[in-house]
PDB file of N, CA and C in Angstrom:
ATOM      1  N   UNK A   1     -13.375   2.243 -11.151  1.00  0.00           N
ATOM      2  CA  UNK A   1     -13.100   3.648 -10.930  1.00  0.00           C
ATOM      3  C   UNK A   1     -13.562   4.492 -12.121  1.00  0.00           C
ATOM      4  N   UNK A   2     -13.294   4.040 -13.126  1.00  0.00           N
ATOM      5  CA  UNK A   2     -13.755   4.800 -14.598  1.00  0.00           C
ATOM      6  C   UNK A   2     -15.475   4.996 -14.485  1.00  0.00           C
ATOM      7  N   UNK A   3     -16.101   3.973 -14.019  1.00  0.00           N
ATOM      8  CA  UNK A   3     -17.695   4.053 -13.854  1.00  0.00           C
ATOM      9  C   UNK A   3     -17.975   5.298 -13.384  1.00  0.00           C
ATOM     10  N   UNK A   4     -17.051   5.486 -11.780  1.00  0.00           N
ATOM     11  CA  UNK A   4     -17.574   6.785 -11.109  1.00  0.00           C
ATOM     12  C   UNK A   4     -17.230   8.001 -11.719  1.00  0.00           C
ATOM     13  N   UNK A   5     -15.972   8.333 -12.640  1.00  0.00           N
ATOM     14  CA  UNK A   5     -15.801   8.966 -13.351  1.00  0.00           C
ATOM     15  C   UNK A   5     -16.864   9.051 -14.137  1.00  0.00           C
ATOM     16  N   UNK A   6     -17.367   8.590 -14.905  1.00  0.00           N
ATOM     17  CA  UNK A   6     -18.351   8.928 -16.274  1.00  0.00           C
ATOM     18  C   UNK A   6     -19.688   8.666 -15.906  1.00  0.00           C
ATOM     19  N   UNK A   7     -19.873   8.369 -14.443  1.00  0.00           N
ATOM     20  CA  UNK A   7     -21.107   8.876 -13.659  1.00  0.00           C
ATOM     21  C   UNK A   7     -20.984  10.268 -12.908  1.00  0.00           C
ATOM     22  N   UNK A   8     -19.849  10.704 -12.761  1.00  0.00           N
ATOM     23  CA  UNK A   8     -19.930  12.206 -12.051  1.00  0.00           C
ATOM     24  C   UNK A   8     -19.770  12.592 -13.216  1.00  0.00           C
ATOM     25  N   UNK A   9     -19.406  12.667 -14.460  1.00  0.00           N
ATOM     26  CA  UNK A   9     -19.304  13.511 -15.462  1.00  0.00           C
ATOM     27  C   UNK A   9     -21.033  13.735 -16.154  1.00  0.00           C
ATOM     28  N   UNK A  10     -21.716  12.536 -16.280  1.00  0.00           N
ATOM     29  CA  UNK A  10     -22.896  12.676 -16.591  1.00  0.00           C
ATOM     30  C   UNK A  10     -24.483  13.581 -15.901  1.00  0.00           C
ATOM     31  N   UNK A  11     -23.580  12.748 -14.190  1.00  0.00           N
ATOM     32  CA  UNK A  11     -24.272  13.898 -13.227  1.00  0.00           C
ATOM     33  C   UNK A  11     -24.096  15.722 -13.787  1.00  0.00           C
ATOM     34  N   UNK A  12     -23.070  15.596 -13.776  1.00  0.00           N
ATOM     35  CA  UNK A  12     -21.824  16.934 -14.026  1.00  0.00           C
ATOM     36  C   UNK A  12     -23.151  17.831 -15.716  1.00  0.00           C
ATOM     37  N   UNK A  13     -23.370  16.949 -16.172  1.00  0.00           N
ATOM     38  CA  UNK A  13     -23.477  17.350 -17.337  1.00  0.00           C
ATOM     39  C   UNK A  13     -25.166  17.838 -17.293  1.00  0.00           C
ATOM     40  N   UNK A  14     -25.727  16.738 -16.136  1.00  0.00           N
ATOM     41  CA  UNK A  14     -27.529  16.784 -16.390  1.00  0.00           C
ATOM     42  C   UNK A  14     -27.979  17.841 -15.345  1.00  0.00           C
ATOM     43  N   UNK A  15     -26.635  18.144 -14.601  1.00  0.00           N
ATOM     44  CA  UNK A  15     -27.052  19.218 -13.683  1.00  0.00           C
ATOM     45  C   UNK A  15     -27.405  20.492 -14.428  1.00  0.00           C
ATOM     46  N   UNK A  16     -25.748  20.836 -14.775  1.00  0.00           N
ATOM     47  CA  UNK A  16     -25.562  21.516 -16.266  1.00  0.00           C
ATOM     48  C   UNK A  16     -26.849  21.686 -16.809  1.00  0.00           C
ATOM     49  N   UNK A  17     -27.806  20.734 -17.629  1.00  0.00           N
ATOM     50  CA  UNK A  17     -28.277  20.951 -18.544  1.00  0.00           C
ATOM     51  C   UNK A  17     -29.904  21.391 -17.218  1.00  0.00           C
ATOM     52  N   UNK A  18     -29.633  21.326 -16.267  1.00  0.00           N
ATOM     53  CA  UNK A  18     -31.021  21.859 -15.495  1.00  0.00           C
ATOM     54  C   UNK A  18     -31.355  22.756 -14.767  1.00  0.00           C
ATOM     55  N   UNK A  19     -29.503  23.281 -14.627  1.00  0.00           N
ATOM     56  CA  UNK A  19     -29.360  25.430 -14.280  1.00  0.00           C
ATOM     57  C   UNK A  19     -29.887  25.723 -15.097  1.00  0.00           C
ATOM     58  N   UNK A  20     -29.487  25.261 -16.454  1.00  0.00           N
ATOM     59  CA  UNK A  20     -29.955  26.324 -17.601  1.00  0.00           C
ATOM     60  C   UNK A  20     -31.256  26.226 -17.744  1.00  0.00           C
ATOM     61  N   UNK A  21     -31.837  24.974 -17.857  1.00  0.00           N
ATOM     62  CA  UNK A  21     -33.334  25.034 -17.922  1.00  0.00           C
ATOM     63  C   UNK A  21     -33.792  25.994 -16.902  1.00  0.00           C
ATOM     64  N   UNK A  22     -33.603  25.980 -15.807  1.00  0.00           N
ATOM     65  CA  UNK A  22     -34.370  26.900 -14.837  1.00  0.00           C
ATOM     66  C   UNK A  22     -33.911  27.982 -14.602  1.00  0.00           C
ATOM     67  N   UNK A  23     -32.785  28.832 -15.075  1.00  0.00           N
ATOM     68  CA  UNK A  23     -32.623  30.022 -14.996  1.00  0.00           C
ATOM     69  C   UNK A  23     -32.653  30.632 -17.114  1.00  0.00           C
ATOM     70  N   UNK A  24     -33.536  29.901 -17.585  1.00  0.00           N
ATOM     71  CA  UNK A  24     -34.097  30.469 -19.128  1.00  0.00           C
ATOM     72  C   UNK A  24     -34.391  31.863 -19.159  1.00  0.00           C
ATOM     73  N   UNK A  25     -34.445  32.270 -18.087  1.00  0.00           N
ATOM     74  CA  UNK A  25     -34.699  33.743 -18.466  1.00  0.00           C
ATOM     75  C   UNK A  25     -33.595  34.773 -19.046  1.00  0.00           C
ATOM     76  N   UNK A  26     -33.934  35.755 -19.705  1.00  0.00           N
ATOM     77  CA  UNK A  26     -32.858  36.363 -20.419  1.00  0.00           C
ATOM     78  C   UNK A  26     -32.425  37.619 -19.322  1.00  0.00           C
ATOM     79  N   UNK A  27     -31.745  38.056 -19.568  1.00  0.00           N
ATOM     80  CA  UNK A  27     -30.534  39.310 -18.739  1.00  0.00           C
ATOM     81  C   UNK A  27     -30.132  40.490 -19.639  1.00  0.00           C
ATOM     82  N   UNK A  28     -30.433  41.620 -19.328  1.00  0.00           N
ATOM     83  CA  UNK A  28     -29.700  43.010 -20.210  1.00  0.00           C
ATOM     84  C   UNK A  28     -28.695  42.831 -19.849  1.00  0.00           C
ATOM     85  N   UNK A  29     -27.473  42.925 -20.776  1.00  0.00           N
ATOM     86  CA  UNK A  29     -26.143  42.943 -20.087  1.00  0.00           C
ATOM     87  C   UNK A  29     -25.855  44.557 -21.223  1.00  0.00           C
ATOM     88  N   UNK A  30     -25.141  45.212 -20.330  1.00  0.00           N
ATOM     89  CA  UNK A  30     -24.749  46.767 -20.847  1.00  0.00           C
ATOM     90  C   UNK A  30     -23.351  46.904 -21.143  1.00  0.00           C
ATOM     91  N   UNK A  31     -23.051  46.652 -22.350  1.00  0.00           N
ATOM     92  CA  UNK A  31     -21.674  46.831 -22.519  1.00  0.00           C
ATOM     93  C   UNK A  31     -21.199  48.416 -23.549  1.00  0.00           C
ATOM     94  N   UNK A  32     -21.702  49.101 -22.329  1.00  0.00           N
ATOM     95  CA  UNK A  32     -21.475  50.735 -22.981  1.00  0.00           C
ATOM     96  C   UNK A  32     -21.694  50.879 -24.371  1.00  0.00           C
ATOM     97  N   UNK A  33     -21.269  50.433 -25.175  1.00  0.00           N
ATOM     98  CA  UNK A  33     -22.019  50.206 -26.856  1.00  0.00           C
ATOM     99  C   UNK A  33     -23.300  49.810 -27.085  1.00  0.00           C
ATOM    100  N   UNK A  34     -23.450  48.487 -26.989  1.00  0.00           N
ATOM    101  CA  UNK A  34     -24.389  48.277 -27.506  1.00  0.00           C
ATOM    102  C   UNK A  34     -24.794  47.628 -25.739  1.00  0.00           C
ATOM    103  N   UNK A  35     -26.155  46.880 -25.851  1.00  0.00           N
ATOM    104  CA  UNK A  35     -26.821  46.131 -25.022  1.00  0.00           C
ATOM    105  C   UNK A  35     -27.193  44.578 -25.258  1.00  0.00           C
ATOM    106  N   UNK A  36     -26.942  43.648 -25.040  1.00  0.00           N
ATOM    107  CA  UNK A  36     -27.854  42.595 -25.160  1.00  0.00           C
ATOM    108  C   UNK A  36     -27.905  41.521 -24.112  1.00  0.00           C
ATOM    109  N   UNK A  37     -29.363  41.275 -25.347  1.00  0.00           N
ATOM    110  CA  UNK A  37     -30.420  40.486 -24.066  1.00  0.00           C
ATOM    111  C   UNK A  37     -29.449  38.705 -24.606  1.00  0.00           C
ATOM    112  N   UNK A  38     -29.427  38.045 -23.055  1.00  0.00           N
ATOM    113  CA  UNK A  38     -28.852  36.726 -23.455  1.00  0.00           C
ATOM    114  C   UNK A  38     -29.540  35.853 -22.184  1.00  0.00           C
ATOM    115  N   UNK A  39     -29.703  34.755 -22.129  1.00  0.00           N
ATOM    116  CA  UNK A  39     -29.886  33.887 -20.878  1.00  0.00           C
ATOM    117  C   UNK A  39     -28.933  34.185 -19.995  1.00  0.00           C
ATOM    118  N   UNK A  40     -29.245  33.993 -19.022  1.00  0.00           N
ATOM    119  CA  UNK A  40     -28.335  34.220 -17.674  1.00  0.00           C
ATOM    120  C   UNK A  40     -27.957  32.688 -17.280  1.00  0.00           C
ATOM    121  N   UNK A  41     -28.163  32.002 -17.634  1.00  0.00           N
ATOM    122  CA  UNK A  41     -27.043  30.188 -18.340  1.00  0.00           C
ATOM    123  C   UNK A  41     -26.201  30.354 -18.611  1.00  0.00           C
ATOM    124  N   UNK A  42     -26.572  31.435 -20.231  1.00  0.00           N
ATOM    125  CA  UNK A  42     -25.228  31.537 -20.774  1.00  0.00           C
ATOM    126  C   UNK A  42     -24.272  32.360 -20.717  1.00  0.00           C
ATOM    127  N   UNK A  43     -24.640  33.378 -19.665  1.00  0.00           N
ATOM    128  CA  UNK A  43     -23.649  34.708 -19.196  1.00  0.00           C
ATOM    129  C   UNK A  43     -23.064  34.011 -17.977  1.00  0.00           C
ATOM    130  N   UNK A  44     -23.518  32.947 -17.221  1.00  0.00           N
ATOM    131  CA  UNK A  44     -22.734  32.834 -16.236  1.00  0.00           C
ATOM    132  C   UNK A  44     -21.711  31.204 -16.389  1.00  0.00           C
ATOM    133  N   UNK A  45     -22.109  31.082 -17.527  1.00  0.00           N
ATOM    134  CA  UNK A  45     -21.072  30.093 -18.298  1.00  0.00           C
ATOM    135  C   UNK A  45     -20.165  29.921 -18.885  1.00  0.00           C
ATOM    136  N   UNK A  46     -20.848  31.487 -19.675  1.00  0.00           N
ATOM    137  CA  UNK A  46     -19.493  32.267 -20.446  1.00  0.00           C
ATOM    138  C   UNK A  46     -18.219  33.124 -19.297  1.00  0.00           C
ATOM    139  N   UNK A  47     -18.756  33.202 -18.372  1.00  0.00           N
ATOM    140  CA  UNK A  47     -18.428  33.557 -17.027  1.00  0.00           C
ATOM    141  C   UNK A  47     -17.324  32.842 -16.367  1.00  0.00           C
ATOM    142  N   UNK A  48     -18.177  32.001 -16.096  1.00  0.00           N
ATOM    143  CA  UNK A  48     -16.659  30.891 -15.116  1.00  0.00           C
ATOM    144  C   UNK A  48     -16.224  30.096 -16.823  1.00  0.00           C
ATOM    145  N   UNK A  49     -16.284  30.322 -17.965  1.00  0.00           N
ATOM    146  CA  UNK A  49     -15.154  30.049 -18.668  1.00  0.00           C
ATOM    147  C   UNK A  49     -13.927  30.838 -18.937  1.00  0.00           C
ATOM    148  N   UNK A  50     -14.706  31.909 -18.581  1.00  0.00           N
ATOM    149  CA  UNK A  50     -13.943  33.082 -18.958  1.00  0.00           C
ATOM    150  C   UNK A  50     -12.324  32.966 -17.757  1.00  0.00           C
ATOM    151  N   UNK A  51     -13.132  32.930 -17.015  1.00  0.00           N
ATOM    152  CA  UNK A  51     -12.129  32.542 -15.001  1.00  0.00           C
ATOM    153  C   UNK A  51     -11.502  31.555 -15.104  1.00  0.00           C
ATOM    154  N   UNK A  52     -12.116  30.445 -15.858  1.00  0.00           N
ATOM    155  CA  UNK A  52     -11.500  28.847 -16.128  1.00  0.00           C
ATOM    156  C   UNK A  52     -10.240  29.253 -16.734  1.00  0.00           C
ATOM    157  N   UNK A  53     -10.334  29.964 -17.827  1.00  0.00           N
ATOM    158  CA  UNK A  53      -9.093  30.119 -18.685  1.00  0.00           C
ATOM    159  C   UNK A  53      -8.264  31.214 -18.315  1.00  0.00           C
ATOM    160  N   UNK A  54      -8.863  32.295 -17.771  1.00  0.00           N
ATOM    161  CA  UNK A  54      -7.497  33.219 -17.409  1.00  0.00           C
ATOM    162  C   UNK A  54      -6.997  32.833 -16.015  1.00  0.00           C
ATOM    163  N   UNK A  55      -7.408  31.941 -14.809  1.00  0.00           N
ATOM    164  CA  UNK A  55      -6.594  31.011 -14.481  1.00  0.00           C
ATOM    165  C   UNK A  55      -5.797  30.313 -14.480  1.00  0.00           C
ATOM    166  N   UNK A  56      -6.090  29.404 -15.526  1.00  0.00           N
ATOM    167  CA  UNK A  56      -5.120  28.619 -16.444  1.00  0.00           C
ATOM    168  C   UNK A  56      -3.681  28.919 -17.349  1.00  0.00           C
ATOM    169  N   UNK A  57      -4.074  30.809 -17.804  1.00  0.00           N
ATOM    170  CA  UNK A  57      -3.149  31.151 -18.033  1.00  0.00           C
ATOM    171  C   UNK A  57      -2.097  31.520 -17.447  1.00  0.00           C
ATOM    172  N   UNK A  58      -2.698  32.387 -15.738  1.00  0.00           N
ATOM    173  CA  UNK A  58      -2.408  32.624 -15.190  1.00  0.00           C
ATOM    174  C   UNK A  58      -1.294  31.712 -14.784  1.00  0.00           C
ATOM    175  N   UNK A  59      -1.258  30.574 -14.430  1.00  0.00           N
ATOM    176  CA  UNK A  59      -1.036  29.187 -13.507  1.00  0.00           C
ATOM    177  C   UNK A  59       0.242  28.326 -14.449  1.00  0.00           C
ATOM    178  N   UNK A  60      -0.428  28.941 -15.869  1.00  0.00           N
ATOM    179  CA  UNK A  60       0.924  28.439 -17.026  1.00  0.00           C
ATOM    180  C   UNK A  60       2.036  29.398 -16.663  1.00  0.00           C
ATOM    181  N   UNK A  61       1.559  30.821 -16.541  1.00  0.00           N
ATOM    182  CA  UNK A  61       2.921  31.109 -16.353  1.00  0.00           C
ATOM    183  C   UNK A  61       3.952  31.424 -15.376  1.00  0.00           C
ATOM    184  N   UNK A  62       3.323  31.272 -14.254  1.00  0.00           N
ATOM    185  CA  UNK A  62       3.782  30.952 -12.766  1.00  0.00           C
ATOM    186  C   UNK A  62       4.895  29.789 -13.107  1.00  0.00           C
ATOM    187  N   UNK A  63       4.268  28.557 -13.951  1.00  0.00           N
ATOM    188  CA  UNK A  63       4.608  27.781 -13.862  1.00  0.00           C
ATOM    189  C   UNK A  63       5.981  27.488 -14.887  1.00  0.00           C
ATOM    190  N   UNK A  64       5.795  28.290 -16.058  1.00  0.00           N
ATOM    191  CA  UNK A  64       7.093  28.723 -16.446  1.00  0.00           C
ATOM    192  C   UNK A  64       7.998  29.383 -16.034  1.00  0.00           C
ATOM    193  N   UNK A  65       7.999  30.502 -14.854  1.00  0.00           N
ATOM    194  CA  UNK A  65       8.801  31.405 -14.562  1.00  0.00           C
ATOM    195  C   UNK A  65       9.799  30.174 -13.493  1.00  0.00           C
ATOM    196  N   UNK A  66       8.519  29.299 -12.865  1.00  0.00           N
ATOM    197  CA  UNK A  66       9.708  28.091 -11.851  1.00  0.00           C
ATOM    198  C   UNK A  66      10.331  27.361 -12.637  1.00  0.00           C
ATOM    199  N   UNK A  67       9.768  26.963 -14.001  1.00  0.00           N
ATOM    200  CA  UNK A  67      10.657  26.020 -14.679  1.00  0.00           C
ATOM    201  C   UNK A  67      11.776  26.827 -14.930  1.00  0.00           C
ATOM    202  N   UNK A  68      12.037  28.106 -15.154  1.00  0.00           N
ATOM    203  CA  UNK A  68      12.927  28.871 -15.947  1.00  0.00           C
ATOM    204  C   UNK A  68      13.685  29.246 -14.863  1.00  0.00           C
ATOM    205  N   UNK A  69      13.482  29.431 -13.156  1.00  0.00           N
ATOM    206  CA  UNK A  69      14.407  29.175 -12.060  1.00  0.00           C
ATOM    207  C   UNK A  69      15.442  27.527 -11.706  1.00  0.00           C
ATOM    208  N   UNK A  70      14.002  26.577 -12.120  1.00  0.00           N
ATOM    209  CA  UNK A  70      14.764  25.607 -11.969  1.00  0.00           C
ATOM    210  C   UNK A  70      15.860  25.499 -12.608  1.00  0.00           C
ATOM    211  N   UNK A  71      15.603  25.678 -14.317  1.00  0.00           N
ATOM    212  CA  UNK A  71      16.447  25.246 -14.978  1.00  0.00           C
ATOM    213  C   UNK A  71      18.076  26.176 -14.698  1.00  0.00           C
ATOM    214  N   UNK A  72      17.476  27.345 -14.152  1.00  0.00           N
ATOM    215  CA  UNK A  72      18.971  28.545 -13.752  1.00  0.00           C
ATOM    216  C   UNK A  72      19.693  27.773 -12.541  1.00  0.00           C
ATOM    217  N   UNK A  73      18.817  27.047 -11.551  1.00  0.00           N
ATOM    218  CA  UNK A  73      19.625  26.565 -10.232  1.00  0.00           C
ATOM    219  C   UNK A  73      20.335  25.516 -10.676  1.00  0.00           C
ATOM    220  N   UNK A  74      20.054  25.147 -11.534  1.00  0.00           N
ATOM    221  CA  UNK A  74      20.526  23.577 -11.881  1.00  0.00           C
ATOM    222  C   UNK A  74      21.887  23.536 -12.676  1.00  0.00           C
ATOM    223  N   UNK A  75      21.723  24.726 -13.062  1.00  0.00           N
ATOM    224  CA  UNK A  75      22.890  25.485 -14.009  1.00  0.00           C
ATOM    225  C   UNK A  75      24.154  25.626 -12.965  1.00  0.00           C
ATOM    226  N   UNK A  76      23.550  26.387 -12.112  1.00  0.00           N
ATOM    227  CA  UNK A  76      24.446  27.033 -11.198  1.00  0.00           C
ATOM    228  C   UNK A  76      24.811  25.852 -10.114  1.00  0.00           C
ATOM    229  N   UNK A  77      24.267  24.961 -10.161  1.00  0.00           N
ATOM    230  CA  UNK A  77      24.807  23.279  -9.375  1.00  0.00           C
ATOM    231  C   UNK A  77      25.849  22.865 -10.383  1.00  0.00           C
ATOM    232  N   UNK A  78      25.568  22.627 -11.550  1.00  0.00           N
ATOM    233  CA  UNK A  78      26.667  22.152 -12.368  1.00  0.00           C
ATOM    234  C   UNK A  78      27.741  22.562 -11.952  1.00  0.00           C
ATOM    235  N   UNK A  79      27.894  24.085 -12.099  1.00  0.00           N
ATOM    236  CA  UNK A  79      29.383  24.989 -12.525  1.00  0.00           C
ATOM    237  C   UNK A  79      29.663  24.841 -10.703  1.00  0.00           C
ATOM    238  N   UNK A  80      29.087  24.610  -9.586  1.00  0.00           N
ATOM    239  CA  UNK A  80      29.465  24.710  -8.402  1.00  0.00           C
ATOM    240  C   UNK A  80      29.920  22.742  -8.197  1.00  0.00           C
ATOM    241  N   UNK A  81      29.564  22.140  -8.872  1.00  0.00           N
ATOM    242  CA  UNK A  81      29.927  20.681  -8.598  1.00  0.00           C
ATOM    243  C   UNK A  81      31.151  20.375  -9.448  1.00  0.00           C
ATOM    244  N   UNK A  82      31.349  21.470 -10.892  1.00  0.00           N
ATOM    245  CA  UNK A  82      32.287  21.131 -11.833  1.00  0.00           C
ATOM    246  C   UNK A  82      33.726  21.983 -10.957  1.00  0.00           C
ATOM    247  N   UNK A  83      33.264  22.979 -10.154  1.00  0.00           N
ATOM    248  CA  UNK A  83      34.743  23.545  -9.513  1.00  0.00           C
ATOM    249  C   UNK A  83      34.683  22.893  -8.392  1.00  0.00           C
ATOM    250  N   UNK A  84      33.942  22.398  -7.528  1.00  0.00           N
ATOM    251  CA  UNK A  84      34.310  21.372  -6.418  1.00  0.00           C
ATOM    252  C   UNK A  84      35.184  20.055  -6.635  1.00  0.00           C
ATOM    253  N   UNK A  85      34.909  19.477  -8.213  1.00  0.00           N
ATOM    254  CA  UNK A  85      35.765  18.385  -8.498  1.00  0.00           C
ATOM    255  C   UNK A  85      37.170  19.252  -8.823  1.00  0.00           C
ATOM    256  N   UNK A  86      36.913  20.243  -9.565  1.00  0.00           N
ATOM    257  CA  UNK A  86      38.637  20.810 -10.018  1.00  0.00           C
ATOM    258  C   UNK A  86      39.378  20.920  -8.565  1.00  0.00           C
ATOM    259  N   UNK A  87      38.555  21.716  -7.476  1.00  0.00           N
ATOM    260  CA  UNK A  87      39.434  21.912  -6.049  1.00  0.00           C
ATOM    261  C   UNK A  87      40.153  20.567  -5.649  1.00  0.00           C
ATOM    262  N   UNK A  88      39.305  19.781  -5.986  1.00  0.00           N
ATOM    263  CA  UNK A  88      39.542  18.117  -5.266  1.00  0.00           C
ATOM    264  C   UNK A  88      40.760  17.506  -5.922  1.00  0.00           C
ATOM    265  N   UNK A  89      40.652  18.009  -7.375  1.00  0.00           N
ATOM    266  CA  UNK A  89      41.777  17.283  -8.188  1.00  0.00           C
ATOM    267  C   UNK A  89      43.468  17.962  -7.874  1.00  0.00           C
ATOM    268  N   UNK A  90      43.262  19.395  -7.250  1.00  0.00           N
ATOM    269  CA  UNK A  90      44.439  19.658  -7.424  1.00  0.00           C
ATOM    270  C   UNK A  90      45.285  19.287  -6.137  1.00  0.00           C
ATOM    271  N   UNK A  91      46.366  19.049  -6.219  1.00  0.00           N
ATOM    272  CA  UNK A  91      47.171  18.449  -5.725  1.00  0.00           C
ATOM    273  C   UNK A  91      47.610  19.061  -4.601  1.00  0.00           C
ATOM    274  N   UNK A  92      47.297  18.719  -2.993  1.00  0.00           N
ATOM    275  CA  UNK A  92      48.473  19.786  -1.841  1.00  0.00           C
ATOM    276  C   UNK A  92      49.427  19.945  -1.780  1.00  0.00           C
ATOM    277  N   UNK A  93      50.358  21.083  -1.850  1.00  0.00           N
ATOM    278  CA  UNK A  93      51.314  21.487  -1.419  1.00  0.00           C
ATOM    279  C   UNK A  93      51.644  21.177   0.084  1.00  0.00           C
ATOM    280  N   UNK A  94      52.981  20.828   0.438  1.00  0.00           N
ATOM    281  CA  UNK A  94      53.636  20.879   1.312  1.00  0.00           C
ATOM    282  C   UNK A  94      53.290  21.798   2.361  1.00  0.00           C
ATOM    283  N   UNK A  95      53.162  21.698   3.906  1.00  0.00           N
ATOM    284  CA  UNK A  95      53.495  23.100   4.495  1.00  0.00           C
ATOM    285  C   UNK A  95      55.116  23.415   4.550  1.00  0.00           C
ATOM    286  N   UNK A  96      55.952  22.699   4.736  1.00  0.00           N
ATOM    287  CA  UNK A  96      57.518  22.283   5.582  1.00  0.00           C
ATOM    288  C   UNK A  96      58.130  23.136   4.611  1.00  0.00           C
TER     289      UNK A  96
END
């Protein structure tokens, strides 16, 4: 299994290295200040890294806000399991 891994990664990598060869041409990019000229490789690399990571951030903190529910429900199971045993412990009264 590791083979096909570090054969799709190599694929992964020589593809990689043959967008860029064939899209070598450079790109004006206009960033109201200034202008520059860069490969269009590396603008659309810098691109989906850019997406890669504010994804990622995105996705971290989704993923904290559930940890930070879980950890509240779990709370609120305690204190609902700790007064279900107190109900249980106390003793019935008589009706008569």
């Amino acid at each position: 299994m590791r083979a096909f891994i570090w054969l799709f990664y190599v694929l992964l990598i020589l593809l990689g290295v043959t967008f860029a060869a064939l899209n070598a041409g450079a790109v004006q990019l206009n960033l109201y200040v200034t202008t520059l000229s860069i490969p269009i490789a590396v603008l659309i690399t810098t691109m989906f890294g850019i997406g890669l990571l504010l994804g990622f951030v995105l996705s971290l903190l989704r993923y904290w806000r559930l940890k930070m529910e879980l950890i509240k429900i779990k709370n609120q199971l305690k204190i609902s399991a700790k007064e279900i045993k107190n109900l249980r412990d106390i003793p019935l009264k008589d009706q008569h």
